[in-house]
N, C-alpha and C. Protein backbone atom coordinates (compact mmCIF):
# COMPACT_ATOMS: atom_id res chain seq x y z
N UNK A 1 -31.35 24.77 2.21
CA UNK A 1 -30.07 25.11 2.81
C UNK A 1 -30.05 24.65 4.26
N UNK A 2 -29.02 24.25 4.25
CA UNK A 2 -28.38 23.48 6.13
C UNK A 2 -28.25 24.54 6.83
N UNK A 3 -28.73 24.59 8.14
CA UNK A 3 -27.97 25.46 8.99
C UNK A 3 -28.17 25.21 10.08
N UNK A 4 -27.29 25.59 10.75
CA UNK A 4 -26.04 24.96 11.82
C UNK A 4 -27.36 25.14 13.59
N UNK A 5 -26.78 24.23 14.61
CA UNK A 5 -28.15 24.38 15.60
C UNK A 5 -27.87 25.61 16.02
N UNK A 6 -26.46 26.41 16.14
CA UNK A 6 -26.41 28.20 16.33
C UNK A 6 -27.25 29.04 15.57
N UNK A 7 -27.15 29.00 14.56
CA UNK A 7 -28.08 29.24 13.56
C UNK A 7 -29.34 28.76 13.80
N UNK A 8 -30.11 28.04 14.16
CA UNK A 8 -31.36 27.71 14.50
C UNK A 8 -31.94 28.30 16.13
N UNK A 9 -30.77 28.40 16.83
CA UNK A 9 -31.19 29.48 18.03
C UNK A 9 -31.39 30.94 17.42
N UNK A 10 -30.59 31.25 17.05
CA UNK A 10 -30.59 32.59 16.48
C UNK A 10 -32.07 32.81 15.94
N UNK A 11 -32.14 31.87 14.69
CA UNK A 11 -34.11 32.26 14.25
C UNK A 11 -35.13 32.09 14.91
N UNK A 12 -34.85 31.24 16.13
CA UNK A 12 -35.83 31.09 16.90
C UNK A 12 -36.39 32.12 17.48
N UNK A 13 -35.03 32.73 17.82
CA UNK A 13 -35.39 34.11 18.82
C UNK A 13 -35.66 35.13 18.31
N UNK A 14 -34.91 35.28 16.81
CA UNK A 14 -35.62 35.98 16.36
C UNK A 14 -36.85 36.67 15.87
N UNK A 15 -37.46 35.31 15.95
CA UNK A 15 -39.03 35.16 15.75
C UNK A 15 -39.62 35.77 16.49
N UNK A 16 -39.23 36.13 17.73
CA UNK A 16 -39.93 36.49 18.91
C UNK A 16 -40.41 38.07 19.06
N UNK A 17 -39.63 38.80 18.28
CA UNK A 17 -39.37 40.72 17.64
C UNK A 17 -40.60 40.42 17.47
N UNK A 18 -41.38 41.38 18.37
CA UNK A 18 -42.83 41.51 17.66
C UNK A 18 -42.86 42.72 16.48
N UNK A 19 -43.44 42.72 15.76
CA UNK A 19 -43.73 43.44 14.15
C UNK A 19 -43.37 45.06 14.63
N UNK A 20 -43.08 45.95 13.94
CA UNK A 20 -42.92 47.42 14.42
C UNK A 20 -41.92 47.48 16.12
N UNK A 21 -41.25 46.03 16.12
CA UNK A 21 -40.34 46.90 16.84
C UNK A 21 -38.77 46.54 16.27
N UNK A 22 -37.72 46.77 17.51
CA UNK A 22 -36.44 46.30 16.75
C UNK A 22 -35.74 45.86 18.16
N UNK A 23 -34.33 44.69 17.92
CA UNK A 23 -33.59 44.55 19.10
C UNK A 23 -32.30 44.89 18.19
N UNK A 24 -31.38 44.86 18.82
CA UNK A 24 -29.92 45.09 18.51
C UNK A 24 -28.99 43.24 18.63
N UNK A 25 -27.93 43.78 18.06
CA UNK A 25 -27.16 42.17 18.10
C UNK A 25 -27.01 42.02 19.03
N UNK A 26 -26.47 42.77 20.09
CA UNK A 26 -26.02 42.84 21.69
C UNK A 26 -26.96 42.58 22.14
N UNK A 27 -27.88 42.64 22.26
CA UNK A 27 -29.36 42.12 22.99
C UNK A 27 -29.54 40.32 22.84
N UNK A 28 -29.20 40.30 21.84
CA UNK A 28 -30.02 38.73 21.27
C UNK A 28 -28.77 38.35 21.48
N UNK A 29 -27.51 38.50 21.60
CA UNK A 29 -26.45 37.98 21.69
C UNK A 29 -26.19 37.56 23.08
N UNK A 30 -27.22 38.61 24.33
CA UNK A 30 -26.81 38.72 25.65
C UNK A 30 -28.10 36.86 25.88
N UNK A 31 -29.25 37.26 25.01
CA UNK A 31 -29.61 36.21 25.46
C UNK A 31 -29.10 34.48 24.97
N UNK A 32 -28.15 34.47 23.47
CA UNK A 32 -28.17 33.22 23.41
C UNK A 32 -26.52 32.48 23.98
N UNK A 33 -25.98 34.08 24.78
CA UNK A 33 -24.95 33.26 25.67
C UNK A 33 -23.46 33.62 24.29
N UNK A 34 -23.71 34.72 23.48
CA UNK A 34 -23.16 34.34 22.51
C UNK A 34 -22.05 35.92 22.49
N UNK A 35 -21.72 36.14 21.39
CA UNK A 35 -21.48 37.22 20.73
C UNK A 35 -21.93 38.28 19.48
N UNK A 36 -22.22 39.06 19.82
CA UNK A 36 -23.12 39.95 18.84
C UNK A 36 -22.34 39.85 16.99
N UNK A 37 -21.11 39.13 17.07
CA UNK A 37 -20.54 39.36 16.12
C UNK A 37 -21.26 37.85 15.54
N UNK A 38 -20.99 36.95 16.66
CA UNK A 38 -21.74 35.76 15.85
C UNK A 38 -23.11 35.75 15.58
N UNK A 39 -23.58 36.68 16.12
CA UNK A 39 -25.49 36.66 16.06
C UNK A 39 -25.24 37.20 14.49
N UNK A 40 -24.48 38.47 13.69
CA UNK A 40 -24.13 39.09 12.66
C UNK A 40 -23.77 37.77 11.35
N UNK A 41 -22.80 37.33 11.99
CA UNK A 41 -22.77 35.88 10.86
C UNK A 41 -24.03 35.18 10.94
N UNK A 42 -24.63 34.62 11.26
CA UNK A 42 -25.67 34.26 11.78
C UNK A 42 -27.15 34.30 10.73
N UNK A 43 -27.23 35.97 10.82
CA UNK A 43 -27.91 36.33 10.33
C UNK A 43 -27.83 36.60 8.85
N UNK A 44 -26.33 36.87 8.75
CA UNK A 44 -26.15 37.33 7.12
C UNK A 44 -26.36 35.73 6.59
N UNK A 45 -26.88 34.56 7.24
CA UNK A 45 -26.81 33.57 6.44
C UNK A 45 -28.27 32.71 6.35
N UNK A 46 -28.96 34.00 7.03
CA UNK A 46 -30.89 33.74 7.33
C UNK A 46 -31.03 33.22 5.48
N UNK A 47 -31.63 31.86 5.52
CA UNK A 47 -32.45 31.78 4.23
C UNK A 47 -33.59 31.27 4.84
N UNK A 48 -34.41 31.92 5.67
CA UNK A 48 -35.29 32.19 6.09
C UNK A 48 -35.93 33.97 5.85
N UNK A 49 -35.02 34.81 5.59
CA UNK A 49 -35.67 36.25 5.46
C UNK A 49 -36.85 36.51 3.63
N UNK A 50 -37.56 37.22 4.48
CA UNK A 50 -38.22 38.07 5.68
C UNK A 50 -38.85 37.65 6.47
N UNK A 51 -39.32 36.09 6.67
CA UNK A 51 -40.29 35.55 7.33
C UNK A 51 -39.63 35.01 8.81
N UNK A 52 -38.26 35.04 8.91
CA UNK A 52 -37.98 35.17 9.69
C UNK A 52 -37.11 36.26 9.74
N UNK A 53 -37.63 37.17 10.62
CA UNK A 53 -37.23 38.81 10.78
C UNK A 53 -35.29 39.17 11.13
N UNK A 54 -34.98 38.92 10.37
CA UNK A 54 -33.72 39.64 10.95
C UNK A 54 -32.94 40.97 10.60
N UNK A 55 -34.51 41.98 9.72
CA UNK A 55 -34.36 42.95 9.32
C UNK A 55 -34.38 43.54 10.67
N UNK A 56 -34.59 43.28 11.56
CA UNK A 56 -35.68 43.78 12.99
C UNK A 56 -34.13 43.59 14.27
N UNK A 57 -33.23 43.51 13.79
CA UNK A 57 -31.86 43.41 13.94
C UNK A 57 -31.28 44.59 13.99
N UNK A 58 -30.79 45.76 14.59
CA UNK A 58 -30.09 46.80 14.18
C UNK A 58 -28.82 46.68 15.70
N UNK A 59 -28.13 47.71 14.84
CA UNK A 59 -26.73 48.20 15.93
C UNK A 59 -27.13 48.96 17.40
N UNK A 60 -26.77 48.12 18.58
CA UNK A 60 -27.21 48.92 19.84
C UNK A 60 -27.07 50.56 19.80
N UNK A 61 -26.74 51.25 19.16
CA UNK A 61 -26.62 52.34 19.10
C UNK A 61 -27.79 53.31 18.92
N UNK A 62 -28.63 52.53 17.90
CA UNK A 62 -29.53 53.04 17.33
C UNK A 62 -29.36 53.06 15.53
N UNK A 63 -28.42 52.78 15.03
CA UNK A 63 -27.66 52.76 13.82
C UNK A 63 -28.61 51.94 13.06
N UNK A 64 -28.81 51.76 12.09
CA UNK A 64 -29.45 50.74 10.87
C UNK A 64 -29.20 49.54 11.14
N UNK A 65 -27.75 49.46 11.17
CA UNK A 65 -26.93 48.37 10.80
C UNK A 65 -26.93 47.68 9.42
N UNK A 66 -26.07 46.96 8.82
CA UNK A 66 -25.84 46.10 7.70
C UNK A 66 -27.49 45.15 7.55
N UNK A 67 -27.36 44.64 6.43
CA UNK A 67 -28.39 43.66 6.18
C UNK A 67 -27.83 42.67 4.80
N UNK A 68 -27.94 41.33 4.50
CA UNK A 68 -27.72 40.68 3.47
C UNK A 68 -25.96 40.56 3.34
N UNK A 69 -25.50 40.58 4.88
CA UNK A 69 -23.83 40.61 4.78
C UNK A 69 -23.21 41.59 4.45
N UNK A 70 -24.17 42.64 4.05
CA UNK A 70 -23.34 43.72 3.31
C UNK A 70 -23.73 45.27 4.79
N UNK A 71 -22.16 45.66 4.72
CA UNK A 71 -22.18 46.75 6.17
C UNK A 71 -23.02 47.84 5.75
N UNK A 72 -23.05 48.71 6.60
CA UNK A 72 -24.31 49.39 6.69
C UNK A 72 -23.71 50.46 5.54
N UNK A 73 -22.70 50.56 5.71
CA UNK A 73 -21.93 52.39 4.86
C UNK A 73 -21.22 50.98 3.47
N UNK A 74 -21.77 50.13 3.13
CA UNK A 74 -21.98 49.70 1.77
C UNK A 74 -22.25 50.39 0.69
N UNK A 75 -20.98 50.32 -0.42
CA UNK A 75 -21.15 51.96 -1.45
C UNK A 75 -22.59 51.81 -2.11
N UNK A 76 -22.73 50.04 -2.64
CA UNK A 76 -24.08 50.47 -3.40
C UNK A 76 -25.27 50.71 -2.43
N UNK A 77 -25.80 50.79 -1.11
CA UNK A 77 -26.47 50.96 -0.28
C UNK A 77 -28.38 50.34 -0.71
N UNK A 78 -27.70 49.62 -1.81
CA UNK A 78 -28.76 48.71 -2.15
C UNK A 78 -29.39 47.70 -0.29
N UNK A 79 -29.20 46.83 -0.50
CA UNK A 79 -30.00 46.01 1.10
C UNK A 79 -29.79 46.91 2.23
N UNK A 80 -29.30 47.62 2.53
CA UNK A 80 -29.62 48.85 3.33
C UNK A 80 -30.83 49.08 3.02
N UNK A 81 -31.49 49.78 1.63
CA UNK A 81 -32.79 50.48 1.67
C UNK A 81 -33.39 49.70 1.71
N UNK A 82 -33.34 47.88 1.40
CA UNK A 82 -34.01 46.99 1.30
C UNK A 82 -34.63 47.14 2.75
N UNK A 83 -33.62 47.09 4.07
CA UNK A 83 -33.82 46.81 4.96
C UNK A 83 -34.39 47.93 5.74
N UNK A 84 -34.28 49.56 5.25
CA UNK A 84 -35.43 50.56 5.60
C UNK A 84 -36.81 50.32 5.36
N UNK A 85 -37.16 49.98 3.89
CA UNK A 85 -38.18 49.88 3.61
C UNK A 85 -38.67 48.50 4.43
N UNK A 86 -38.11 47.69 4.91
CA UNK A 86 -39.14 46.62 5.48
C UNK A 86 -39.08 46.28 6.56
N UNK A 87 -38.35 47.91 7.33
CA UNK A 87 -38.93 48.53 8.71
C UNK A 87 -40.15 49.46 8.77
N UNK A 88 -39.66 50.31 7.57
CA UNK A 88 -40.67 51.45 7.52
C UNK A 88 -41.96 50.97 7.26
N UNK A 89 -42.15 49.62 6.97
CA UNK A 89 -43.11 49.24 6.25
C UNK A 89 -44.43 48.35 7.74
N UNK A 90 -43.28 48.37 8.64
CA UNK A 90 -43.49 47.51 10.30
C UNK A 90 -43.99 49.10 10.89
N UNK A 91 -43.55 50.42 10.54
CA UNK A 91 -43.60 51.64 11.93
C UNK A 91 -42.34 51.79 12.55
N UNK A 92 -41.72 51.53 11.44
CA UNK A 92 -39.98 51.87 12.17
C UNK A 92 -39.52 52.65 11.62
N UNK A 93 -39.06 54.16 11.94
CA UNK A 93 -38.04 54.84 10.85
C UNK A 93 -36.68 55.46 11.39
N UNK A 94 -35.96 55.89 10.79
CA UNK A 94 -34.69 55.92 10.94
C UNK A 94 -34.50 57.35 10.05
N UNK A 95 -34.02 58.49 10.80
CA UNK A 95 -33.61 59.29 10.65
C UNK A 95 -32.39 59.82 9.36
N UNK A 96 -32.31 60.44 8.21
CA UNK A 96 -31.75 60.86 7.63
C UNK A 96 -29.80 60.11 7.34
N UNK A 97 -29.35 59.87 8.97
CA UNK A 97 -28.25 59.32 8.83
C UNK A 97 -27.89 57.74 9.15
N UNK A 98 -29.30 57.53 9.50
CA UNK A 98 -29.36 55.59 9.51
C UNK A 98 -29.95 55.83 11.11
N UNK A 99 -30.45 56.50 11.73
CA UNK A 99 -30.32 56.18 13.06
C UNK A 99 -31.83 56.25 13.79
N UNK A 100 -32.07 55.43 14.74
CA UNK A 100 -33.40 55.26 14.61
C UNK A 100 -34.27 56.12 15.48
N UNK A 101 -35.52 56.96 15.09
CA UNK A 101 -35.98 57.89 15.58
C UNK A 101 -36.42 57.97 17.07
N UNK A 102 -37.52 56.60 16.72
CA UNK A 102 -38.90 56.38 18.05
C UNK A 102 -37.94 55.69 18.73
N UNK A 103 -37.01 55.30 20.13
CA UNK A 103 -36.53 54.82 20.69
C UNK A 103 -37.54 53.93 21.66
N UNK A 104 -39.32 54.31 21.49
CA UNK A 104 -39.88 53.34 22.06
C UNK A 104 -40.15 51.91 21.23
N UNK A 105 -39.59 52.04 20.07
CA UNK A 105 -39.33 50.82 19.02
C UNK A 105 -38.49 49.89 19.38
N UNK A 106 -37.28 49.73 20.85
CA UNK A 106 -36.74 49.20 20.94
C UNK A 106 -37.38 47.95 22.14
N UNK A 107 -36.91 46.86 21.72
CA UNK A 107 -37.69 45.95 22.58
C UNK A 107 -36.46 44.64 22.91
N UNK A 108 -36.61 44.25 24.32
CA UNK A 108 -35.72 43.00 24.41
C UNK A 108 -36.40 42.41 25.75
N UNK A 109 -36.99 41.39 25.37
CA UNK A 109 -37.81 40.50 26.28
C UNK A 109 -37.44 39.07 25.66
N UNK A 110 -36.01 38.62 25.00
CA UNK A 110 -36.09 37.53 24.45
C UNK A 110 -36.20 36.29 25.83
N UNK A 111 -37.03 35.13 25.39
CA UNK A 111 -37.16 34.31 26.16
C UNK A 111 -36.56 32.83 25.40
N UNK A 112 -35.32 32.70 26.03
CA UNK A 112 -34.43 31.47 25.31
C UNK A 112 -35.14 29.93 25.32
């Protein structure tokens, strides 16, 4: 699959999330000059995942966020758990309503 040189910034940086932590779209968005909505397209079009992390992606809030294009409050909440389990699986967890516990999990040192 083709993808676009936006798309190739995006995985680059993404690469950079070290294991057990997480950044938000607004973060990676502040560094590639972009918009957190386009970092979101972006990502829902990784055919690079899991090896390139964009489970490690969540909502500045602290929220889950969506994964596989599909929003986070998605009825079948299928890639949602996809995307718990292969945080939880890094030392990341997320609280009962999607929201993430250890706030020292959050990391943004991207270097463009």
């Amino acid at each position: 699959m083709a993808v676009t040189p936006y798309q190739e910034r995006v995985y680059t940086l993404l690469q950079q999330i070290p294991r057990g932590k997480v950044a938000s779209y607004a973060s990676l968005s502040i560094a590639l000059q972009s918009s957190p909505r386009a970092v979101g397209g972006a990502l829902r079009r990784n055919p690079y995942a899991p090896e390139v992390p964009c489970h490690r992606i969540i909502c500045a809030d602290g929220a889950i966020g969506g994964f596989k294009g599909e929003p986070q409050d998605a009825p079948s909440g299928i890639n949602q758990k996809m995307k718990r389990e292969l945080l939880r699986d890094e030392g990341v967890e997320f609280d009962e309503k999607g929201n993430l516990i250890d706030t020292a999990r959050w990391w943004n040192q991207f270097r463009p």
